[in-house]
PDB file of N, CA and C in Angstrom:
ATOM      1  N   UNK A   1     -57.773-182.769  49.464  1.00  0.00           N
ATOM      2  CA  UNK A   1     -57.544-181.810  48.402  1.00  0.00           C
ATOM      3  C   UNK A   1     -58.674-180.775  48.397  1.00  0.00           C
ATOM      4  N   UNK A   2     -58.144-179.652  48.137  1.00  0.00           N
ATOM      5  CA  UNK A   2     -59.310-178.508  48.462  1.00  0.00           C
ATOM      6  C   UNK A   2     -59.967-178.361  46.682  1.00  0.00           C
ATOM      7  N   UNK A   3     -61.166-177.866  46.732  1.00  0.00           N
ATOM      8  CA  UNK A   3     -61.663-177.830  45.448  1.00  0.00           C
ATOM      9  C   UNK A   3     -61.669-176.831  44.468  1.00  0.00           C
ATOM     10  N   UNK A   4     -61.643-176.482  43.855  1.00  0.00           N
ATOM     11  CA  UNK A   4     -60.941-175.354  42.775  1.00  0.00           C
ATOM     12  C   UNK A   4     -62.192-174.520  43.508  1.00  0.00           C
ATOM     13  N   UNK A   5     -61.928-173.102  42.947  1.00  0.00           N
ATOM     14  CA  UNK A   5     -63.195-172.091  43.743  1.00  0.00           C
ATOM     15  C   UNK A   5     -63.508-170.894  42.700  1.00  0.00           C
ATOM     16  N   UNK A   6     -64.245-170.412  42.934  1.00  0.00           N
ATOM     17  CA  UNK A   6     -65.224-169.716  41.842  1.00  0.00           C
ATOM     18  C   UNK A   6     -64.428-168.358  41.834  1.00  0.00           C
ATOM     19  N   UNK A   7     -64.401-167.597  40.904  1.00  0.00           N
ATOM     20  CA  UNK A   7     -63.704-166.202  41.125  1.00  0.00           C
ATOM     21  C   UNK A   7     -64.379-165.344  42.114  1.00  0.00           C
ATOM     22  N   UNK A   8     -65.386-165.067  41.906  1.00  0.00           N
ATOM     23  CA  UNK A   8     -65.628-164.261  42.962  1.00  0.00           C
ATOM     24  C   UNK A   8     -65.802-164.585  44.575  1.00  0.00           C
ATOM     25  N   UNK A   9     -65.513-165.724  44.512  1.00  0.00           N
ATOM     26  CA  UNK A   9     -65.073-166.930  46.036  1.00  0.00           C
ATOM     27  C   UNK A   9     -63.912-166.469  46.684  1.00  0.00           C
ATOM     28  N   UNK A  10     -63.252-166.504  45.367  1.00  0.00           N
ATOM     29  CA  UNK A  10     -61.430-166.248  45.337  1.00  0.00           C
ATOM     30  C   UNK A  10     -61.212-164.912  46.055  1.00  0.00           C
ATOM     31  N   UNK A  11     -61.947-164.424  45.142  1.00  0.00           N
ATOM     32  CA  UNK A  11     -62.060-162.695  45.552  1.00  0.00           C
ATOM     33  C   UNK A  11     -62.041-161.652  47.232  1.00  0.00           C
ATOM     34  N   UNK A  12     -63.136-162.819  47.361  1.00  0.00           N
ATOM     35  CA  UNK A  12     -64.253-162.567  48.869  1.00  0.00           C
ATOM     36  C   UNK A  12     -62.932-162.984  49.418  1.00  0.00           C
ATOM     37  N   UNK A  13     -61.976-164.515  49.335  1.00  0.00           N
ATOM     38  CA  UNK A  13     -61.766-164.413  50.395  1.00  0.00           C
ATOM     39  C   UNK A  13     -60.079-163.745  50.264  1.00  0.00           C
ATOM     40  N   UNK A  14     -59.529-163.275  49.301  1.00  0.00           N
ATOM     41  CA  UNK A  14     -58.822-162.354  49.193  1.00  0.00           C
ATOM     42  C   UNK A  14     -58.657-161.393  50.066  1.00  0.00           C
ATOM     43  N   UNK A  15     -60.163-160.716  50.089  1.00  0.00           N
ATOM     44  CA  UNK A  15     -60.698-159.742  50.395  1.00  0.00           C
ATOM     45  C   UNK A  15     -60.249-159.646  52.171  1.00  0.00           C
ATOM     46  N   UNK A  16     -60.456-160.670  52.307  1.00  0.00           N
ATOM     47  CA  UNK A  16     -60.297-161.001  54.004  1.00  0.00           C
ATOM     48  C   UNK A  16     -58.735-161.354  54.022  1.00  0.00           C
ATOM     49  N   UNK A  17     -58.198-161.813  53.220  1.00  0.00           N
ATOM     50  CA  UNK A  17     -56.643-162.420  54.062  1.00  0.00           C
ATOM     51  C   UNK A  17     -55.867-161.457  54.824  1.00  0.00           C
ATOM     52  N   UNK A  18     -56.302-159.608  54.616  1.00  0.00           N
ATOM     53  CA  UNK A  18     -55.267-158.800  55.161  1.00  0.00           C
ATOM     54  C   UNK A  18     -55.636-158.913  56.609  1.00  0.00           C
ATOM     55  N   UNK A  19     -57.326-158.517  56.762  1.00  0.00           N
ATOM     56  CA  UNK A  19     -57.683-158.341  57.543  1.00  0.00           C
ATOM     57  C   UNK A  19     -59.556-158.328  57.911  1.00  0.00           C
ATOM     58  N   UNK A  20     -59.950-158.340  59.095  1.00  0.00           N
ATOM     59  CA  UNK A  20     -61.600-159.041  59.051  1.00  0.00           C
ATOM     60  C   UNK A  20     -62.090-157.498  58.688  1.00  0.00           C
ATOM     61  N   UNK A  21     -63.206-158.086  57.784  1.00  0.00           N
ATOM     62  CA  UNK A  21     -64.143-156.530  57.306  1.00  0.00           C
ATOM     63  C   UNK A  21     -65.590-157.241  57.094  1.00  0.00           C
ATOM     64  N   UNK A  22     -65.675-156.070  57.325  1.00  0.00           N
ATOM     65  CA  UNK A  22     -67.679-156.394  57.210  1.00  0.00           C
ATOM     66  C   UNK A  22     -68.038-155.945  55.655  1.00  0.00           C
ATOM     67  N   UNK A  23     -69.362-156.389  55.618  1.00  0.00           N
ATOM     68  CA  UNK A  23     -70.050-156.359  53.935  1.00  0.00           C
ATOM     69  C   UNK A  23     -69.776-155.638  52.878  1.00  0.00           C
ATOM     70  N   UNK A  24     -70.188-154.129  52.814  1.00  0.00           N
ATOM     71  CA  UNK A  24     -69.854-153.181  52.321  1.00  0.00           C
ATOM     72  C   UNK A  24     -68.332-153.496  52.020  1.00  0.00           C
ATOM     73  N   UNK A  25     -67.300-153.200  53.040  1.00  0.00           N
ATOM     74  CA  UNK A  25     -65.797-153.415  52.819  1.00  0.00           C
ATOM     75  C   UNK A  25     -65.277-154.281  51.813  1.00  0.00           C
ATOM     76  N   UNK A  26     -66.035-155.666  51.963  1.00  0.00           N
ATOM     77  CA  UNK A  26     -65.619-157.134  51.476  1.00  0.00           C
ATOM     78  C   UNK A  26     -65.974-156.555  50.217  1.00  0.00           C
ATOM     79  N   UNK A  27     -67.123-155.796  49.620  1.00  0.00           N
ATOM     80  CA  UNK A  27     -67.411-155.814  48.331  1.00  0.00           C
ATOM     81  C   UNK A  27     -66.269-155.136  47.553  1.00  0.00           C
ATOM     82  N   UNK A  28     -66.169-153.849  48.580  1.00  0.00           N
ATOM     83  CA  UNK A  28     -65.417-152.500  47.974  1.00  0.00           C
ATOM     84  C   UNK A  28     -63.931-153.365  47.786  1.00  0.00           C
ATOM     85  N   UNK A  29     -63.199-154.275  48.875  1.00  0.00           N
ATOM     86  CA  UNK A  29     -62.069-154.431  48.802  1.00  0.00           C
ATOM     87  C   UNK A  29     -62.048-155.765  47.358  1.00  0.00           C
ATOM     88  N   UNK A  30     -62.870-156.596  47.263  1.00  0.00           N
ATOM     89  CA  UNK A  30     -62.420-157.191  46.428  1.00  0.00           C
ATOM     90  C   UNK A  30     -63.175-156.861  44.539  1.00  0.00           C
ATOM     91  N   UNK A  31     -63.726-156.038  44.626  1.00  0.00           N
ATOM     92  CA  UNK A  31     -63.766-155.099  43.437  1.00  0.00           C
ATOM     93  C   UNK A  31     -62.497-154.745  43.078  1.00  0.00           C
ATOM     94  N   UNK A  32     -61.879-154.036  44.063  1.00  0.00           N
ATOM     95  CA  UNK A  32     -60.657-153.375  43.887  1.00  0.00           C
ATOM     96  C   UNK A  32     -59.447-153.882  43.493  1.00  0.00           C
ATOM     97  N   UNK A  33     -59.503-155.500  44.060  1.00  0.00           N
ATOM     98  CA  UNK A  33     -58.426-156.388  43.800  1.00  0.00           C
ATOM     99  C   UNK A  33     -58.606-156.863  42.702  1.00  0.00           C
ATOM    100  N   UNK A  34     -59.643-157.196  42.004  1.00  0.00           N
ATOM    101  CA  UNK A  34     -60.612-157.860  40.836  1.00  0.00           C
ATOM    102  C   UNK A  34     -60.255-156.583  39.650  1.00  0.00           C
ATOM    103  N   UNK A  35     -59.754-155.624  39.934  1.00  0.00           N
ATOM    104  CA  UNK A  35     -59.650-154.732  39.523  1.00  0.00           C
ATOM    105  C   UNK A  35     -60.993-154.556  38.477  1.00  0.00           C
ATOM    106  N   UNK A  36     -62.136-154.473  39.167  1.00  0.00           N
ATOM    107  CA  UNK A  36     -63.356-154.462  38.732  1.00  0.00           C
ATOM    108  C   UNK A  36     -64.267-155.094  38.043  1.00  0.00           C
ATOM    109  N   UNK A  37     -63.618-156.525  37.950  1.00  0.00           N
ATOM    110  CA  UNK A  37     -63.931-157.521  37.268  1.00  0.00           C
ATOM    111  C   UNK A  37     -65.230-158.223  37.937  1.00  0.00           C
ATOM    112  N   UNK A  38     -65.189-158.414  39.050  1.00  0.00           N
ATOM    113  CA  UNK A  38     -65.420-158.872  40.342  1.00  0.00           C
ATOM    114  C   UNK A  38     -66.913-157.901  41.334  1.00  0.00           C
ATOM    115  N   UNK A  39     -67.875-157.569  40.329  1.00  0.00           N
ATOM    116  CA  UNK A  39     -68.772-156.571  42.009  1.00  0.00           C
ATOM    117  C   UNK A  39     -69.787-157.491  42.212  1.00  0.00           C
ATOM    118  N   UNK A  40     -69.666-157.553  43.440  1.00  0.00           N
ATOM    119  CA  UNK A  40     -70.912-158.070  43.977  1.00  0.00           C
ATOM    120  C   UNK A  40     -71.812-157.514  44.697  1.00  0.00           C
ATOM    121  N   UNK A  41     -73.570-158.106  44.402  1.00  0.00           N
ATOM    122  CA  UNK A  41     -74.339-157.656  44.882  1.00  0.00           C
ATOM    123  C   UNK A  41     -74.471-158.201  46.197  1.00  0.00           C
ATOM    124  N   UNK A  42     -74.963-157.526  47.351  1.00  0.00           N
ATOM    125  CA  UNK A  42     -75.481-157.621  48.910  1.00  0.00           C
ATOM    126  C   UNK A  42     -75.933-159.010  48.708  1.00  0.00           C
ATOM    127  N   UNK A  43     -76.917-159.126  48.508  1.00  0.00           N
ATOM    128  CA  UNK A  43     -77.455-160.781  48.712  1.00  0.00           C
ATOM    129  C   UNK A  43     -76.663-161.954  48.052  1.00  0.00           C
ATOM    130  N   UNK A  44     -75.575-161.833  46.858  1.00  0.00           N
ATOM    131  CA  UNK A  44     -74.528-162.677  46.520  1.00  0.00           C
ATOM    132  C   UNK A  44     -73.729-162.636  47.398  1.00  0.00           C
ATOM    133  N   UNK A  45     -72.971-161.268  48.005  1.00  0.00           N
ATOM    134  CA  UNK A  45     -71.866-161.668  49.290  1.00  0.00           C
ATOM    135  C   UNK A  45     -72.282-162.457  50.798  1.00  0.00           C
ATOM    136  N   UNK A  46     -73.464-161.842  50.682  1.00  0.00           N
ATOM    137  CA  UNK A  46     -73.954-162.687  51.795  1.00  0.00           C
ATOM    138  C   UNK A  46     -74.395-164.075  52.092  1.00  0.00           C
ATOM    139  N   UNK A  47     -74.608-164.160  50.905  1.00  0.00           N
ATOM    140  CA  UNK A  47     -75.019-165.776  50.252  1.00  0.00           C
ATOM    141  C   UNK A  47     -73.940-166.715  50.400  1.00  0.00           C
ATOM    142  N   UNK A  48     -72.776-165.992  49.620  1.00  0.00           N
ATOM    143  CA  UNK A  48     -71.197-166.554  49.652  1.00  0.00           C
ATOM    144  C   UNK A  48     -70.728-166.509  50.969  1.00  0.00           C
ATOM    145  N   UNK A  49     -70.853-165.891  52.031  1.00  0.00           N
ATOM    146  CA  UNK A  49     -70.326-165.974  53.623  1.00  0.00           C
ATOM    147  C   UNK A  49     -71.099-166.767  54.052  1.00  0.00           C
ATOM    148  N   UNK A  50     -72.190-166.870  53.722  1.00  0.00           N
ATOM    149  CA  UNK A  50     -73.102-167.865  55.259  1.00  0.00           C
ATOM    150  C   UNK A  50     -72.563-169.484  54.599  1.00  0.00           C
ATOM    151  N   UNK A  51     -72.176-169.428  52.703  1.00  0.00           N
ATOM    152  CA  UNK A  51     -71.855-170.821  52.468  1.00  0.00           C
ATOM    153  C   UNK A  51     -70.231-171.481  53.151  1.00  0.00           C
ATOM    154  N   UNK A  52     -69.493-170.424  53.057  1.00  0.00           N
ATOM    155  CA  UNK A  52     -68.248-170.272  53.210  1.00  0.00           C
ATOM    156  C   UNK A  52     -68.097-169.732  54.504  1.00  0.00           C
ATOM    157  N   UNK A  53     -69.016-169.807  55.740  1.00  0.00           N
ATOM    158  CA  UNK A  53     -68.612-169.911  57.315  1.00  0.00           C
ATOM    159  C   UNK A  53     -69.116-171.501  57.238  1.00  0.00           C
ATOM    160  N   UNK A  54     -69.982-171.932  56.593  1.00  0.00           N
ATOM    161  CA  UNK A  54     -70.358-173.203  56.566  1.00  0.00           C
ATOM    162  C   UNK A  54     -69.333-174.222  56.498  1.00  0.00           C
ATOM    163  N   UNK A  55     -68.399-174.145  55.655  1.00  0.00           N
ATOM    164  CA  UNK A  55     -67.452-174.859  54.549  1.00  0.00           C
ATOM    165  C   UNK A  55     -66.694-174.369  56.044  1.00  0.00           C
ATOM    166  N   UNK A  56     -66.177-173.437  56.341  1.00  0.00           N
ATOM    167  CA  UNK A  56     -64.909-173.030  57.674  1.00  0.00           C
ATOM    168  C   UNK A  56     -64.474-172.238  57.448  1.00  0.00           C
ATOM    169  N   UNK A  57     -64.539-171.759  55.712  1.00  0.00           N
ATOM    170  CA  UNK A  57     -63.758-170.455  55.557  1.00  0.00           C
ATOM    171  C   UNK A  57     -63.687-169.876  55.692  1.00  0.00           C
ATOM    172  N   UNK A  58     -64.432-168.870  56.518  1.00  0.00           N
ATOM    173  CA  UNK A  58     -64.700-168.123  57.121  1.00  0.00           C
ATOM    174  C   UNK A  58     -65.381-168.098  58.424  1.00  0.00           C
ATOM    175  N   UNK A  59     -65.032-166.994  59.346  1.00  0.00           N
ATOM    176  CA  UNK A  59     -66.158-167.052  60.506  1.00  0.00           C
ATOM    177  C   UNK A  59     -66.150-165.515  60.971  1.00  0.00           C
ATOM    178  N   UNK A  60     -66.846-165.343  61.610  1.00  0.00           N
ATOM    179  CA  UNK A  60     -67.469-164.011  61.920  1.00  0.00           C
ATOM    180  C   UNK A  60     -66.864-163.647  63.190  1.00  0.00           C
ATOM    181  N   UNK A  61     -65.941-162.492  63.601  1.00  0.00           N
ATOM    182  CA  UNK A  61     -65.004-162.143  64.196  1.00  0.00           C
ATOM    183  C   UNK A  61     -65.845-161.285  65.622  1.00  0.00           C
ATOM    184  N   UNK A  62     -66.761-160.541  64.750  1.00  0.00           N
ATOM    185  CA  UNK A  62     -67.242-159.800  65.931  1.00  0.00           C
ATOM    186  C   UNK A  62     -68.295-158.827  65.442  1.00  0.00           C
ATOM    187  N   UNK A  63     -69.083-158.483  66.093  1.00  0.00           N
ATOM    188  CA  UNK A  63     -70.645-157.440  65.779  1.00  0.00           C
ATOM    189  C   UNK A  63     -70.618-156.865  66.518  1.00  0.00           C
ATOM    190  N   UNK A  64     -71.152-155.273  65.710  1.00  0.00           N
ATOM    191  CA  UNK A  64     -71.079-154.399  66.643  1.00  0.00           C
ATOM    192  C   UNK A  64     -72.605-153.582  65.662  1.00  0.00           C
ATOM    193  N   UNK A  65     -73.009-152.441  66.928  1.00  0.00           N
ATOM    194  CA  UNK A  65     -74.655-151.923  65.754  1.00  0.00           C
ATOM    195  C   UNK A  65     -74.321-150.727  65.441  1.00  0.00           C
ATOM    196  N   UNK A  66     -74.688-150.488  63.963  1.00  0.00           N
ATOM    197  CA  UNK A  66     -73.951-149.255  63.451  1.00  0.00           C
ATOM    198  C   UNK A  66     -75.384-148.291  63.051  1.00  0.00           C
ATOM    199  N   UNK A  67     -75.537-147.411  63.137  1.00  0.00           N
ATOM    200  CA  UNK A  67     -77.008-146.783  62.845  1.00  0.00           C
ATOM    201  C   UNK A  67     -78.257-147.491  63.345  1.00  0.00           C
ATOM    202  N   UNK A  68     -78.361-148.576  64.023  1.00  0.00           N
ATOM    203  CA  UNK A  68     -79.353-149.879  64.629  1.00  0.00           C
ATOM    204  C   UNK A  68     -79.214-150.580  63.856  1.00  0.00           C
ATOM    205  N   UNK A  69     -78.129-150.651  62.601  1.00  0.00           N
ATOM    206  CA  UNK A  69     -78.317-152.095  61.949  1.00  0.00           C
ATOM    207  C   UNK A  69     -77.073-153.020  62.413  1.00  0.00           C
ATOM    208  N   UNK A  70     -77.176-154.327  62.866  1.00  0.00           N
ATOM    209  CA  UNK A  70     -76.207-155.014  62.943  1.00  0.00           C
ATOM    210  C   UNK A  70     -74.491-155.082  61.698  1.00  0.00           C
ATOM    211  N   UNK A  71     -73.658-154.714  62.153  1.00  0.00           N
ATOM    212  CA  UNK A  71     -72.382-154.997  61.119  1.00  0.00           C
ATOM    213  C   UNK A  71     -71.646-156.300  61.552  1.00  0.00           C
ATOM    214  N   UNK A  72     -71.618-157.450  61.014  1.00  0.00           N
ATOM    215  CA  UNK A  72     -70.792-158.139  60.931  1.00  0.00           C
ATOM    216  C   UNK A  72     -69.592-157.991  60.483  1.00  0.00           C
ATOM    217  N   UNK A  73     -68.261-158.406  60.978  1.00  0.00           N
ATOM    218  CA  UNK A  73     -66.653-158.751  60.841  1.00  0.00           C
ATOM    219  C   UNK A  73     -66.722-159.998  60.258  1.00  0.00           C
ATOM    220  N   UNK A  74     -65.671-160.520  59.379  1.00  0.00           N
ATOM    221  CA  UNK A  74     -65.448-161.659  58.927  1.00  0.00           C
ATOM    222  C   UNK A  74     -64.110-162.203  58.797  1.00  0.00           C
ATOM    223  N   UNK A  75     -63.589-162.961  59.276  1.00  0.00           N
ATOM    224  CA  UNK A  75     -62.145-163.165  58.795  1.00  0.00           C
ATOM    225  C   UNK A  75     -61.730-164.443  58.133  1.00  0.00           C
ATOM    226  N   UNK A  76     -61.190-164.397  57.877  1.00  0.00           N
ATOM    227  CA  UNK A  76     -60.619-165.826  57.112  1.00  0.00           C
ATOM    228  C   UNK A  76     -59.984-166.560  57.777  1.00  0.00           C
ATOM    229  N   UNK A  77     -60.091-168.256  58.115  1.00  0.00           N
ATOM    230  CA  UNK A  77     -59.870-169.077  58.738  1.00  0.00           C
ATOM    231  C   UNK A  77     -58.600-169.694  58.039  1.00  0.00           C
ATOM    232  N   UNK A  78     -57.877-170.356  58.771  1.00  0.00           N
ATOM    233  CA  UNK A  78     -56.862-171.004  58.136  1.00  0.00           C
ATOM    234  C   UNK A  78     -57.240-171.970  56.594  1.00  0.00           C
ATOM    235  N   UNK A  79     -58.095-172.585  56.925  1.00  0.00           N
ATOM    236  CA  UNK A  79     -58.618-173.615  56.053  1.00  0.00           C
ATOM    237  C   UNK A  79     -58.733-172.815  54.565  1.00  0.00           C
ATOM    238  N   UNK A  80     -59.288-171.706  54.699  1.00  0.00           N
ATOM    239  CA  UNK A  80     -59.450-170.491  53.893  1.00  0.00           C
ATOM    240  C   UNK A  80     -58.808-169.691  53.235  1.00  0.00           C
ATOM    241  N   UNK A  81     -57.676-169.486  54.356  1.00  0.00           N
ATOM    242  CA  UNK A  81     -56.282-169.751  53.691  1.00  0.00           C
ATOM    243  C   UNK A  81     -55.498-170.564  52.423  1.00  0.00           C
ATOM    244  N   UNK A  82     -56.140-171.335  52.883  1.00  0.00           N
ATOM    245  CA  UNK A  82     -55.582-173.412  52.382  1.00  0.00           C
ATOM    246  C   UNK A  82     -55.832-173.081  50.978  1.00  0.00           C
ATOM    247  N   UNK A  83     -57.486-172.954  51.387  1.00  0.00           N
ATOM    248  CA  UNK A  83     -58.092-172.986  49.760  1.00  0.00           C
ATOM    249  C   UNK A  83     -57.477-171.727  49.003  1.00  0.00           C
ATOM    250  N   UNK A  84     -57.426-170.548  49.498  1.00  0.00           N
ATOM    251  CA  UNK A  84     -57.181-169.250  48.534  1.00  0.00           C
ATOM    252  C   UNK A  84     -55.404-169.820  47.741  1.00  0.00           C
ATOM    253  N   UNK A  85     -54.649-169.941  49.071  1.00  0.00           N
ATOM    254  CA  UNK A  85     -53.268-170.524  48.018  1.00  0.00           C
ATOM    255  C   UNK A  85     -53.411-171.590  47.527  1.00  0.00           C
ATOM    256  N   UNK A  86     -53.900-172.625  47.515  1.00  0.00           N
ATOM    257  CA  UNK A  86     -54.159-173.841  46.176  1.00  0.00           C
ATOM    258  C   UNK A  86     -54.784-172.484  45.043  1.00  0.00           C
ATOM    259  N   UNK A  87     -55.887-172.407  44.993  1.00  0.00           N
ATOM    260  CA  UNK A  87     -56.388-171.422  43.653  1.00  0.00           C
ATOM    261  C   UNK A  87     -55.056-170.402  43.321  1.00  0.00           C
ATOM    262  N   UNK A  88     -54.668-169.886  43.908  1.00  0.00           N
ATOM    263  CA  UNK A  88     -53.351-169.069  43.361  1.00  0.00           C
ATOM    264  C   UNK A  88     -52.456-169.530  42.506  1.00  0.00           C
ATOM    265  N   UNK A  89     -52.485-170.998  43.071  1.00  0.00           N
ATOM    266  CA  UNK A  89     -51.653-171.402  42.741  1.00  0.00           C
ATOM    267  C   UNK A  89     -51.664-172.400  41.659  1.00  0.00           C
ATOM    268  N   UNK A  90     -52.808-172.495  41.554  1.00  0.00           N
ATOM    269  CA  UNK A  90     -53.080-173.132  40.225  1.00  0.00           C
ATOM    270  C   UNK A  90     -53.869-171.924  39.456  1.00  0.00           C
ATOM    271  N   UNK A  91     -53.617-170.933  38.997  1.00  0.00           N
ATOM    272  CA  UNK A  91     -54.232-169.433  39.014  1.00  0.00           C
ATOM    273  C   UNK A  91     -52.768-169.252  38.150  1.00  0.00           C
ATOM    274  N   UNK A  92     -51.620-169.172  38.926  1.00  0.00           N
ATOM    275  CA  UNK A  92     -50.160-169.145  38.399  1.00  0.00           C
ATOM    276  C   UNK A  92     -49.481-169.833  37.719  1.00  0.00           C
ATOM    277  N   UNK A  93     -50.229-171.070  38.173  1.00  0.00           N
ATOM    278  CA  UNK A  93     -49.759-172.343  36.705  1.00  0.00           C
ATOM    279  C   UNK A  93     -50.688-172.565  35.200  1.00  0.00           C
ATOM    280  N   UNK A  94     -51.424-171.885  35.736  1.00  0.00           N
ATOM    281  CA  UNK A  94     -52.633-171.248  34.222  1.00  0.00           C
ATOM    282  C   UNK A  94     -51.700-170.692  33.621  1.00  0.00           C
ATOM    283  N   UNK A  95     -51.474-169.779  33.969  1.00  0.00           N
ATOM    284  CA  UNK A  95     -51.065-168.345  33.374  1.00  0.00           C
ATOM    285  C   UNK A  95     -49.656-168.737  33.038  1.00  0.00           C
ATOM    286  N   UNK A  96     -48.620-169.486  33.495  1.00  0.00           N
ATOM    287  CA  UNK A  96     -47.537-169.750  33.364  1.00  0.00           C
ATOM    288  C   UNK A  96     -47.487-170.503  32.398  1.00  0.00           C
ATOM    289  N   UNK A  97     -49.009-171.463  31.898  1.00  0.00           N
ATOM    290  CA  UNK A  97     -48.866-172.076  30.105  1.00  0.00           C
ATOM    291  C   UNK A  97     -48.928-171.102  29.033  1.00  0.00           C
ATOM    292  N   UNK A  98     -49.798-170.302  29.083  1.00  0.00           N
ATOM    293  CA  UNK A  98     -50.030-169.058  28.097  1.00  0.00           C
ATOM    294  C   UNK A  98     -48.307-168.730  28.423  1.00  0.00           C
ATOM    295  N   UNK A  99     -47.767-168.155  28.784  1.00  0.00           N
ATOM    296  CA  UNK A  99     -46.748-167.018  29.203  1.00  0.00           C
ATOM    297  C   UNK A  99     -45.656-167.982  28.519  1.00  0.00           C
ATOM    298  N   UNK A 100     -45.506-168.912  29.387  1.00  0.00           N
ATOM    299  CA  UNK A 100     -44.207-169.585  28.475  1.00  0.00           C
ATOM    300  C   UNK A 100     -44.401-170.086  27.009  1.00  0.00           C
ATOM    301  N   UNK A 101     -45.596-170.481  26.683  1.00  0.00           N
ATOM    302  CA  UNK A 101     -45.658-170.676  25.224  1.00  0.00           C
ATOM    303  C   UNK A 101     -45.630-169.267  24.297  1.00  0.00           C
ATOM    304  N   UNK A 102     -45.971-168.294  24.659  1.00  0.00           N
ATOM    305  CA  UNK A 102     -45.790-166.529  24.399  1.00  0.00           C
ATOM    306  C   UNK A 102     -44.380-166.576  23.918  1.00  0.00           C
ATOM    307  N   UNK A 103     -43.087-167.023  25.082  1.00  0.00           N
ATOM    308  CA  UNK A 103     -42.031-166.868  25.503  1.00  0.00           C
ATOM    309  C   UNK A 103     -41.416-166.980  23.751  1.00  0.00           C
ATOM    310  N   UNK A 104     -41.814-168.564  23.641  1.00  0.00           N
ATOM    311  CA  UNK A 104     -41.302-168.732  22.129  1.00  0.00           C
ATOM    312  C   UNK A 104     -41.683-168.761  21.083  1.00  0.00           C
ATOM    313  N   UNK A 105     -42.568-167.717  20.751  1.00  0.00           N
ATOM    314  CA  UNK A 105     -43.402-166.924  19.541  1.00  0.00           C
ATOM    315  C   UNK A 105     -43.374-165.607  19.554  1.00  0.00           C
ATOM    316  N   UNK A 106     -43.104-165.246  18.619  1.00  0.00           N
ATOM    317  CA  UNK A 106     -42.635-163.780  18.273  1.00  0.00           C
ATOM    318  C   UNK A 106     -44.184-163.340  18.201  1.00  0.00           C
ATOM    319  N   UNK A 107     -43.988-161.881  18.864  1.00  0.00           N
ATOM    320  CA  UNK A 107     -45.444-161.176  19.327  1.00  0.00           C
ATOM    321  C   UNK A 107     -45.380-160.985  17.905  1.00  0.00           C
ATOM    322  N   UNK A 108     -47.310-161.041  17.924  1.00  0.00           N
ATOM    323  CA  UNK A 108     -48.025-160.607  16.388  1.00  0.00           C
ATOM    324  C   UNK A 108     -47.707-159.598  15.599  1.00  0.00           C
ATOM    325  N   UNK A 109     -47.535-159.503  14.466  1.00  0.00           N
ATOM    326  CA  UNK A 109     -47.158-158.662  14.021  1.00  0.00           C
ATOM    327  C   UNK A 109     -45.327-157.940  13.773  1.00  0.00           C
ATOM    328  N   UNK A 110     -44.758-158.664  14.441  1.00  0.00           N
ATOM    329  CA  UNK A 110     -43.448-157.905  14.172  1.00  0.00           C
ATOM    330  C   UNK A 110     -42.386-159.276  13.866  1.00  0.00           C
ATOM    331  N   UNK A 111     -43.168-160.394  13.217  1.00  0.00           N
ATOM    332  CA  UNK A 111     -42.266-161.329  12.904  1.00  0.00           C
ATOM    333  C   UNK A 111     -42.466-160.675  11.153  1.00  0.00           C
TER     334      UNK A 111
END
């Protein structure tokens, strides 16, 4: 059983399921999905990849040197996969208690 995962875990590896991106990207793309809920600082994303190539969830696709600084690629591993749809999916069954109990209560105010 995979272990529930932190939002901005969720995020990162969101961030990767389309496709492998390096640092900068990973931040910008899962801000965006987080719909801004979600920014992370340089030394938190990086912190979160070296734990999460550890774990499998990731691994590093390919380097290339951009201005002389090294850019890492990252992509998401199957396993990574695994974990992001369990959290979805218990992410959707959250939200599906609120929503259906909503279902049969008249919104505030107009009972």
């Amino acid at each position: 059983m995979v272990a529930p995962v932190r939002e901005p875990t969720y995020f990162i590896l969101a961030a990767l399921q389309d496709e492998p991106r390096y640092g900068y990207a990973i931040i910008k793309r899962a801000e965006a999905l987080s719909e801004g809920r979600v920014t992370l600082a340089t030394g938190t994303l990086y912190s979160a990849l070296d734990r999460l190539t550890a774990e499998g969830f990731v691994r590093v696709v390919r380097e290339e040197i951009v201005n002389g600084r090294a850019r890492r690629y990252y992509e998401v591993t199957p396993d990574g996969l695994a974990a992001l749809r369990v959290e979805a999916a218990h992410l959707a069954n959250a939200a599906k208690v609120v929503t259906d109990r909503m279902a049969l209560r008249p919104a505030a105010g107009l009972a």
